[in-house]
PDB file of N, CA and C in Angstrom:
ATOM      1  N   UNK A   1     102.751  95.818 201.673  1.00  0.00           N
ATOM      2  CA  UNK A   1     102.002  96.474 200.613  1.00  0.00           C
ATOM      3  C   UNK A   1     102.884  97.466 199.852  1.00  0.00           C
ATOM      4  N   UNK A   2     103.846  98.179 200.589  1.00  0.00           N
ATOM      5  CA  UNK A   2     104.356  98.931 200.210  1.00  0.00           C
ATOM      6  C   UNK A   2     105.423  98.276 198.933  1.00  0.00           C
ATOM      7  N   UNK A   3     105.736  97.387 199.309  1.00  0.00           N
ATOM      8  CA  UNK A   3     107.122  96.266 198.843  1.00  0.00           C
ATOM      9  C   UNK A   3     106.093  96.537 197.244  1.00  0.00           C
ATOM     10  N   UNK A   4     105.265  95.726 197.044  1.00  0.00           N
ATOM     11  CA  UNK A   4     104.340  95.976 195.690  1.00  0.00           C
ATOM     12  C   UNK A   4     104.288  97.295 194.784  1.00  0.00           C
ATOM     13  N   UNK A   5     104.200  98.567 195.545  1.00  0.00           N
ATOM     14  CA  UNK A   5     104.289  99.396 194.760  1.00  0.00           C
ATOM     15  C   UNK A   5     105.484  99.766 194.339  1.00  0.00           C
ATOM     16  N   UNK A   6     106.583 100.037 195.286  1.00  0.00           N
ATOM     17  CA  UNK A   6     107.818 100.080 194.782  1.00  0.00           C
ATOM     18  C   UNK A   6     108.354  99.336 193.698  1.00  0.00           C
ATOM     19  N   UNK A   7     107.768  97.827 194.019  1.00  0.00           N
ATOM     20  CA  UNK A   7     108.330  96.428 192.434  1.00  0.00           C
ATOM     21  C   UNK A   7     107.371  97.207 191.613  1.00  0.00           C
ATOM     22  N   UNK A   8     106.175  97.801 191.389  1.00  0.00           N
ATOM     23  CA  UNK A   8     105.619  97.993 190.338  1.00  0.00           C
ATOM     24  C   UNK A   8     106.295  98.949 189.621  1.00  0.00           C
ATOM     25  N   UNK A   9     106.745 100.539 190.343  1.00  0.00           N
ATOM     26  CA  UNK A   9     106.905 101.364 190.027  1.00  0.00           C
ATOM     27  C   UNK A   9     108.269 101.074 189.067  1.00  0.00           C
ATOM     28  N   UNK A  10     109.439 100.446 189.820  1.00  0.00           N
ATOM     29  CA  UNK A  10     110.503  99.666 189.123  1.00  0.00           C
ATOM     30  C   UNK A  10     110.409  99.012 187.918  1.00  0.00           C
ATOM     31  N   UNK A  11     108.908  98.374 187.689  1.00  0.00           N
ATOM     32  CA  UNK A  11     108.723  97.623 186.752  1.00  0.00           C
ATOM     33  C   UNK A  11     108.486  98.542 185.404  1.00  0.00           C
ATOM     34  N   UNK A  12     107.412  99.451 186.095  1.00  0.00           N
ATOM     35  CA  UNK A  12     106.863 100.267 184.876  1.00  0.00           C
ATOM     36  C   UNK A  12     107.807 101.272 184.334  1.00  0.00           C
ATOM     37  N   UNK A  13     108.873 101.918 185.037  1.00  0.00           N
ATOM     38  CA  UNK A  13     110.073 102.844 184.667  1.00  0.00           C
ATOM     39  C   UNK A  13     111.126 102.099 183.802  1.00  0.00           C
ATOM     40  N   UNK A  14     111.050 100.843 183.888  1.00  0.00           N
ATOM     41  CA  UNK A  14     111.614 100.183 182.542  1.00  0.00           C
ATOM     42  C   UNK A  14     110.475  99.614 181.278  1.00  0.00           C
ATOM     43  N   UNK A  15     109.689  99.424 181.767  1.00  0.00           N
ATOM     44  CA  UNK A  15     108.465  98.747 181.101  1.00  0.00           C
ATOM     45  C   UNK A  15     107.656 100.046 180.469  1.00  0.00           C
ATOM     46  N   UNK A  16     107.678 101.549 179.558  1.00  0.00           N
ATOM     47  CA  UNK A  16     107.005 102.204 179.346  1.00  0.00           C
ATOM     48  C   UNK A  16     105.325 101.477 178.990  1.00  0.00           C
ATOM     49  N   UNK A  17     104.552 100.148 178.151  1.00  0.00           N
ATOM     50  CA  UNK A  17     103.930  99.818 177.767  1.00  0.00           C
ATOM     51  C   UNK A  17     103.077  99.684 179.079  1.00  0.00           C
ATOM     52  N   UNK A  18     103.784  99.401 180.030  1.00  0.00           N
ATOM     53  CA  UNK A  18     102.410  99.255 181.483  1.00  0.00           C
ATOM     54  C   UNK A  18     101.756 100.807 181.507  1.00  0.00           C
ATOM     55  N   UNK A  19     102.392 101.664 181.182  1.00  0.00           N
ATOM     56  CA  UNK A  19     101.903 102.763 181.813  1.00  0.00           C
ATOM     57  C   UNK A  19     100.790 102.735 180.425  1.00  0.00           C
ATOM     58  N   UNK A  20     101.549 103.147 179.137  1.00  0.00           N
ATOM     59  CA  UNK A  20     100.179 103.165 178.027  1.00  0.00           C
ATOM     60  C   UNK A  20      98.603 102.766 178.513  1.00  0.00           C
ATOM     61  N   UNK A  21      99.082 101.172 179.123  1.00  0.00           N
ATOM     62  CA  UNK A  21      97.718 100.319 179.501  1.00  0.00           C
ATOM     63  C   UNK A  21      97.173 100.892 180.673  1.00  0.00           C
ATOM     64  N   UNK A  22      97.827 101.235 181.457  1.00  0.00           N
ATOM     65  CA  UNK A  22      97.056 102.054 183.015  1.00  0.00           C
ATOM     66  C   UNK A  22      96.584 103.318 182.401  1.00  0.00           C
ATOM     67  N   UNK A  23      97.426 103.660 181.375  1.00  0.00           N
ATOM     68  CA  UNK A  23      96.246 104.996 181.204  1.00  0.00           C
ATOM     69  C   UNK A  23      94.989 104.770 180.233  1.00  0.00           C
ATOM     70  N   UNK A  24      95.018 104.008 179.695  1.00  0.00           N
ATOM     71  CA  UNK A  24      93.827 103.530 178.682  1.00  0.00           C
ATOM     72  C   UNK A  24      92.662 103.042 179.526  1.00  0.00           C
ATOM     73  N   UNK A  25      92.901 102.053 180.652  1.00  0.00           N
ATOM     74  CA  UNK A  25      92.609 101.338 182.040  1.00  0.00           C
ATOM     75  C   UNK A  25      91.476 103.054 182.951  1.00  0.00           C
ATOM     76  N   UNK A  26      92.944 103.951 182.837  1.00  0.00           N
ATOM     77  CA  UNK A  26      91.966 104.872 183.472  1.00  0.00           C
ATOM     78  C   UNK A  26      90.560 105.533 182.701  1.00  0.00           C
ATOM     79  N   UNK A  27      91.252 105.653 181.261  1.00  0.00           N
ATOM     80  CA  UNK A  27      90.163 106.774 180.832  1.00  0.00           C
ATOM     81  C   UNK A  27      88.978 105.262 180.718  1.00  0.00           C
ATOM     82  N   UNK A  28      88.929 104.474 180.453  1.00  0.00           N
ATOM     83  CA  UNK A  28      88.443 103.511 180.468  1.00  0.00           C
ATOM     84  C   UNK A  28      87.219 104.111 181.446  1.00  0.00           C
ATOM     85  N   UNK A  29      87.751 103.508 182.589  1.00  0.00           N
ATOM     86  CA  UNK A  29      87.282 103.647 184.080  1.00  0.00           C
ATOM     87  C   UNK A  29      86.304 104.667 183.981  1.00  0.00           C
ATOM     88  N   UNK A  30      86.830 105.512 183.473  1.00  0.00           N
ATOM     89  CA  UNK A  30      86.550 107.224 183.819  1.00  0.00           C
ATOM     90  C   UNK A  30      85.147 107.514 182.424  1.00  0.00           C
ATOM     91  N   UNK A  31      85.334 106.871 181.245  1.00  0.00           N
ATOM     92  CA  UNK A  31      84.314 106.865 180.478  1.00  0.00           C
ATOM     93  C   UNK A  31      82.867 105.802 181.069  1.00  0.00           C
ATOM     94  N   UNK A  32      83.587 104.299 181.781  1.00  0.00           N
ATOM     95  CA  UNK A  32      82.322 103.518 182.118  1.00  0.00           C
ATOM     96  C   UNK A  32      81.618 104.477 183.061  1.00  0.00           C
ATOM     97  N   UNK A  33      81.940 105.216 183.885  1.00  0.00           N
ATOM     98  CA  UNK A  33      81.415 105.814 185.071  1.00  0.00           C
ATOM     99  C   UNK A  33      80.436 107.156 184.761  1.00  0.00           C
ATOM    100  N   UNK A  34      80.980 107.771 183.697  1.00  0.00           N
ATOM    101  CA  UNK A  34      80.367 108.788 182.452  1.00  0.00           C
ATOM    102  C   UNK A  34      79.060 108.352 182.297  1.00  0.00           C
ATOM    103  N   UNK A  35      79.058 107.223 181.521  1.00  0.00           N
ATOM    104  CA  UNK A  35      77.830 106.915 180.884  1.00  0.00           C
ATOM    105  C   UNK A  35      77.077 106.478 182.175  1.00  0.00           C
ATOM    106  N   UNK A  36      77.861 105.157 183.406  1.00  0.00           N
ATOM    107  CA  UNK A  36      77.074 104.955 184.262  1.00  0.00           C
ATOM    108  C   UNK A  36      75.812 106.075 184.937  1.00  0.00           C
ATOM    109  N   UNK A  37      76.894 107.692 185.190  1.00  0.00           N
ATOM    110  CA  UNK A  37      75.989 108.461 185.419  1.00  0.00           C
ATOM    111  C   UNK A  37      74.644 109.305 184.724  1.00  0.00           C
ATOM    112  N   UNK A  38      74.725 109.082 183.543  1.00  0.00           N
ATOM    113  CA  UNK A  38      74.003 109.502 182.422  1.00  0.00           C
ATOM    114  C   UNK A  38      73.188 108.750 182.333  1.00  0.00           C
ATOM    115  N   UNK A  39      73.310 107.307 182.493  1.00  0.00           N
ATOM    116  CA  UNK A  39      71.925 106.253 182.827  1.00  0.00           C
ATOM    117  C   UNK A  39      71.230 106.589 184.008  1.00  0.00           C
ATOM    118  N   UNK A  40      71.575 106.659 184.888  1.00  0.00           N
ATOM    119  CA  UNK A  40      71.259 107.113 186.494  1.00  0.00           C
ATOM    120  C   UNK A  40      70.675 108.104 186.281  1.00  0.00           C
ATOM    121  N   UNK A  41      71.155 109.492 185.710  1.00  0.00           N
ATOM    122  CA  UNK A  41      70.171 110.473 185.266  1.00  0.00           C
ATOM    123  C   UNK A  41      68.704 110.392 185.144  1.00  0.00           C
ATOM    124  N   UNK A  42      69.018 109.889 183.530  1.00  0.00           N
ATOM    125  CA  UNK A  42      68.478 109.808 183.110  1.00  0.00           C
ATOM    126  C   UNK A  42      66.622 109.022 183.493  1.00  0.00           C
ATOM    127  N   UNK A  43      67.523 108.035 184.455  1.00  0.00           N
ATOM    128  CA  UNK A  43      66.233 106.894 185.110  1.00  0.00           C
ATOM    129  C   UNK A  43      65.686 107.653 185.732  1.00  0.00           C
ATOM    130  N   UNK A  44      66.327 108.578 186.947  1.00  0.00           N
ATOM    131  CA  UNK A  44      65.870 109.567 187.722  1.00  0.00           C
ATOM    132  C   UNK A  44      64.573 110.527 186.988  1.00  0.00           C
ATOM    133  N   UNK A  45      65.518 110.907 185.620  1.00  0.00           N
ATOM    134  CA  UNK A  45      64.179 111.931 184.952  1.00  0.00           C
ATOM    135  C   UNK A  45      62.855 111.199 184.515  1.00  0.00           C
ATOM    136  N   UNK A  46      63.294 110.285 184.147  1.00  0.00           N
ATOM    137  CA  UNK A  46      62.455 109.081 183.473  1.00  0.00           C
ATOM    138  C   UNK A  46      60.959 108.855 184.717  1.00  0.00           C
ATOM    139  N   UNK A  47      61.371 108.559 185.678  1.00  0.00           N
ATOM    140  CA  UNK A  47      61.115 108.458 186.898  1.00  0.00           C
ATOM    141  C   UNK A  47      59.956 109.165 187.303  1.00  0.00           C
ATOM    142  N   UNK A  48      60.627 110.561 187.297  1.00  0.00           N
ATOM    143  CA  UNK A  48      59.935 111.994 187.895  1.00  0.00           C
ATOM    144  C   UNK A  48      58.860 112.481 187.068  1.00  0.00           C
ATOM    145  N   UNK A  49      59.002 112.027 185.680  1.00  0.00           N
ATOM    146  CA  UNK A  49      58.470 112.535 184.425  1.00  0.00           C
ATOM    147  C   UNK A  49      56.913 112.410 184.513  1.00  0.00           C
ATOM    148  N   UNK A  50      56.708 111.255 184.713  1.00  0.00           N
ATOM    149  CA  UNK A  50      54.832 111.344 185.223  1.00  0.00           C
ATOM    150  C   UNK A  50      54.532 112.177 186.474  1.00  0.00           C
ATOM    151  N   UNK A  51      55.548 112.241 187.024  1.00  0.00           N
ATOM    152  CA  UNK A  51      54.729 112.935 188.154  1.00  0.00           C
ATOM    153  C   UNK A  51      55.054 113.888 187.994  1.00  0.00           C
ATOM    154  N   UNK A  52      55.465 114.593 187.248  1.00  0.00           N
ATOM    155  CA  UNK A  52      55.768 116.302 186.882  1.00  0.00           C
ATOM    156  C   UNK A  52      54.474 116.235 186.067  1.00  0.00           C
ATOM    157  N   UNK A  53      54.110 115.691 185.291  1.00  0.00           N
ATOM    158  CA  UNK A  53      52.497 115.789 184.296  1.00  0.00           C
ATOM    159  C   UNK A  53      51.141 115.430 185.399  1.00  0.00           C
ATOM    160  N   UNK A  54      51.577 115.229 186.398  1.00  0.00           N
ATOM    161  CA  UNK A  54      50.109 114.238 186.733  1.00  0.00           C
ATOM    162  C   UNK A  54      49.550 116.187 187.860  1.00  0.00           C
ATOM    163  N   UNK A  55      51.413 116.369 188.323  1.00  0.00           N
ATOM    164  CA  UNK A  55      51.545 117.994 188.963  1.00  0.00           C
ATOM    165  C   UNK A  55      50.919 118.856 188.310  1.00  0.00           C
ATOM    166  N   UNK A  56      51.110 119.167 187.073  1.00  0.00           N
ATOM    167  CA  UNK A  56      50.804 120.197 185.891  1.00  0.00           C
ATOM    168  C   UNK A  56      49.114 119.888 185.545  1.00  0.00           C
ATOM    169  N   UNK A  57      48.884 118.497 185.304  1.00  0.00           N
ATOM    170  CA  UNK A  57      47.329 118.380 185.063  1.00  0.00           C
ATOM    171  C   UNK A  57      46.523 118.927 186.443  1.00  0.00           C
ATOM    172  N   UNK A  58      47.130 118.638 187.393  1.00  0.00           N
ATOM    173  CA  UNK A  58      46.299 119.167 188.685  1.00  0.00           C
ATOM    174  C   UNK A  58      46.351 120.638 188.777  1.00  0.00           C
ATOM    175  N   UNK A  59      47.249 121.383 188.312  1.00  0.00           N
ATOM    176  CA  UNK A  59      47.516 122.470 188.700  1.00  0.00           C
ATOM    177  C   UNK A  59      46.585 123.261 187.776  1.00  0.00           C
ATOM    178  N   UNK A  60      46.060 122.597 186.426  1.00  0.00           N
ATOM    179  CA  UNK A  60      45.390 122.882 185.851  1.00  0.00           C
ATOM    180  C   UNK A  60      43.732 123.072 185.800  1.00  0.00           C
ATOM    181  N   UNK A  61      43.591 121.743 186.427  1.00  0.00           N
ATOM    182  CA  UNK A  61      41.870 121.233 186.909  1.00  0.00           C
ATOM    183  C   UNK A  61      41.935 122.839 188.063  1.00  0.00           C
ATOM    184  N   UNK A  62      42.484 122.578 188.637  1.00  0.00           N
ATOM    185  CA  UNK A  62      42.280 123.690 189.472  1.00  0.00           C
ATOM    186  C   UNK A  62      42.201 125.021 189.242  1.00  0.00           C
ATOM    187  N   UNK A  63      43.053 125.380 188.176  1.00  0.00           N
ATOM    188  CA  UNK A  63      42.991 127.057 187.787  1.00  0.00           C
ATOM    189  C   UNK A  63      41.654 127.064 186.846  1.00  0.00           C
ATOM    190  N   UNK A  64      41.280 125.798 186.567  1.00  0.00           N
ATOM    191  CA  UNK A  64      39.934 125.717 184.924  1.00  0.00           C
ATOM    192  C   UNK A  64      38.699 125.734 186.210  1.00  0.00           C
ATOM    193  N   UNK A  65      38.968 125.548 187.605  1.00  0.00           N
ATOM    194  CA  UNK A  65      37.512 125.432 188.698  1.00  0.00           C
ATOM    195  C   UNK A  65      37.546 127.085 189.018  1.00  0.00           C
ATOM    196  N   UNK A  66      38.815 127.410 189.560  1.00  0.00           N
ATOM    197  CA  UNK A  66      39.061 128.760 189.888  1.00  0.00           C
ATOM    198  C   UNK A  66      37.948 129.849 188.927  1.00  0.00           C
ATOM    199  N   UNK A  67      38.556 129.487 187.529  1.00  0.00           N
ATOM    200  CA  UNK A  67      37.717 130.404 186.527  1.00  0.00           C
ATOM    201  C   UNK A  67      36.330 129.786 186.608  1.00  0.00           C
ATOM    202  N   UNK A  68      36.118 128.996 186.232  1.00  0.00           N
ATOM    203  CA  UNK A  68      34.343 128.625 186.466  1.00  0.00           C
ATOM    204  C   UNK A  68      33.189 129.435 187.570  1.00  0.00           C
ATOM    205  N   UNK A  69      34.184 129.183 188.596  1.00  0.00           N
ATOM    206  CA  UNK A  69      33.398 129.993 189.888  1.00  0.00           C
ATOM    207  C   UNK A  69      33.248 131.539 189.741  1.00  0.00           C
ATOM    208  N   UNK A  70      34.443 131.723 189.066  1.00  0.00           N
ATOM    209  CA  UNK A  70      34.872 133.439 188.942  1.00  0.00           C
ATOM    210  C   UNK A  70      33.360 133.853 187.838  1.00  0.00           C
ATOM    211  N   UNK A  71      33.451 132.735 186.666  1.00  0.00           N
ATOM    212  CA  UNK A  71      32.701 133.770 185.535  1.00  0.00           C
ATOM    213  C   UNK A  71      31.147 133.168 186.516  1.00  0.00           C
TER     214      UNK A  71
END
């Protein structure tokens, strides 16, 4: 395994254009994974979103019984 990185490293120290592409390769990488997480988020909030309203309507019925009894 090792034999591979060494031929690569050899390759790319004459070859400047491999490296251009490994770094384009990375931010690449590094942008799909960006957005990947921003979808994931997002589904998560997406998700939670009724049941944060269905929380809030209950929390409500209840403070509107609270006062009823009170007046």
């Amino acid at each position: 395994m090792f034999e591979f990185f060494d031929a690569f490293n050899a390759y790319a120290a004459t070859h400047p254009e491999v490296l251009k592409v490994m770094h384009i390769l990375f931010w690449l990488r590094w942008w799909v994974f960006v957005i990947m997480m921003g979808v994931f988020v997002y589904m998560i909030f997406q998700y939670n979103r009724p049941m944060v309203a269905i929380r809030k309507k209950e929390e409500a019925l209840k403070k509107a019984r609270r006062h009823r009894f009170i007046a």
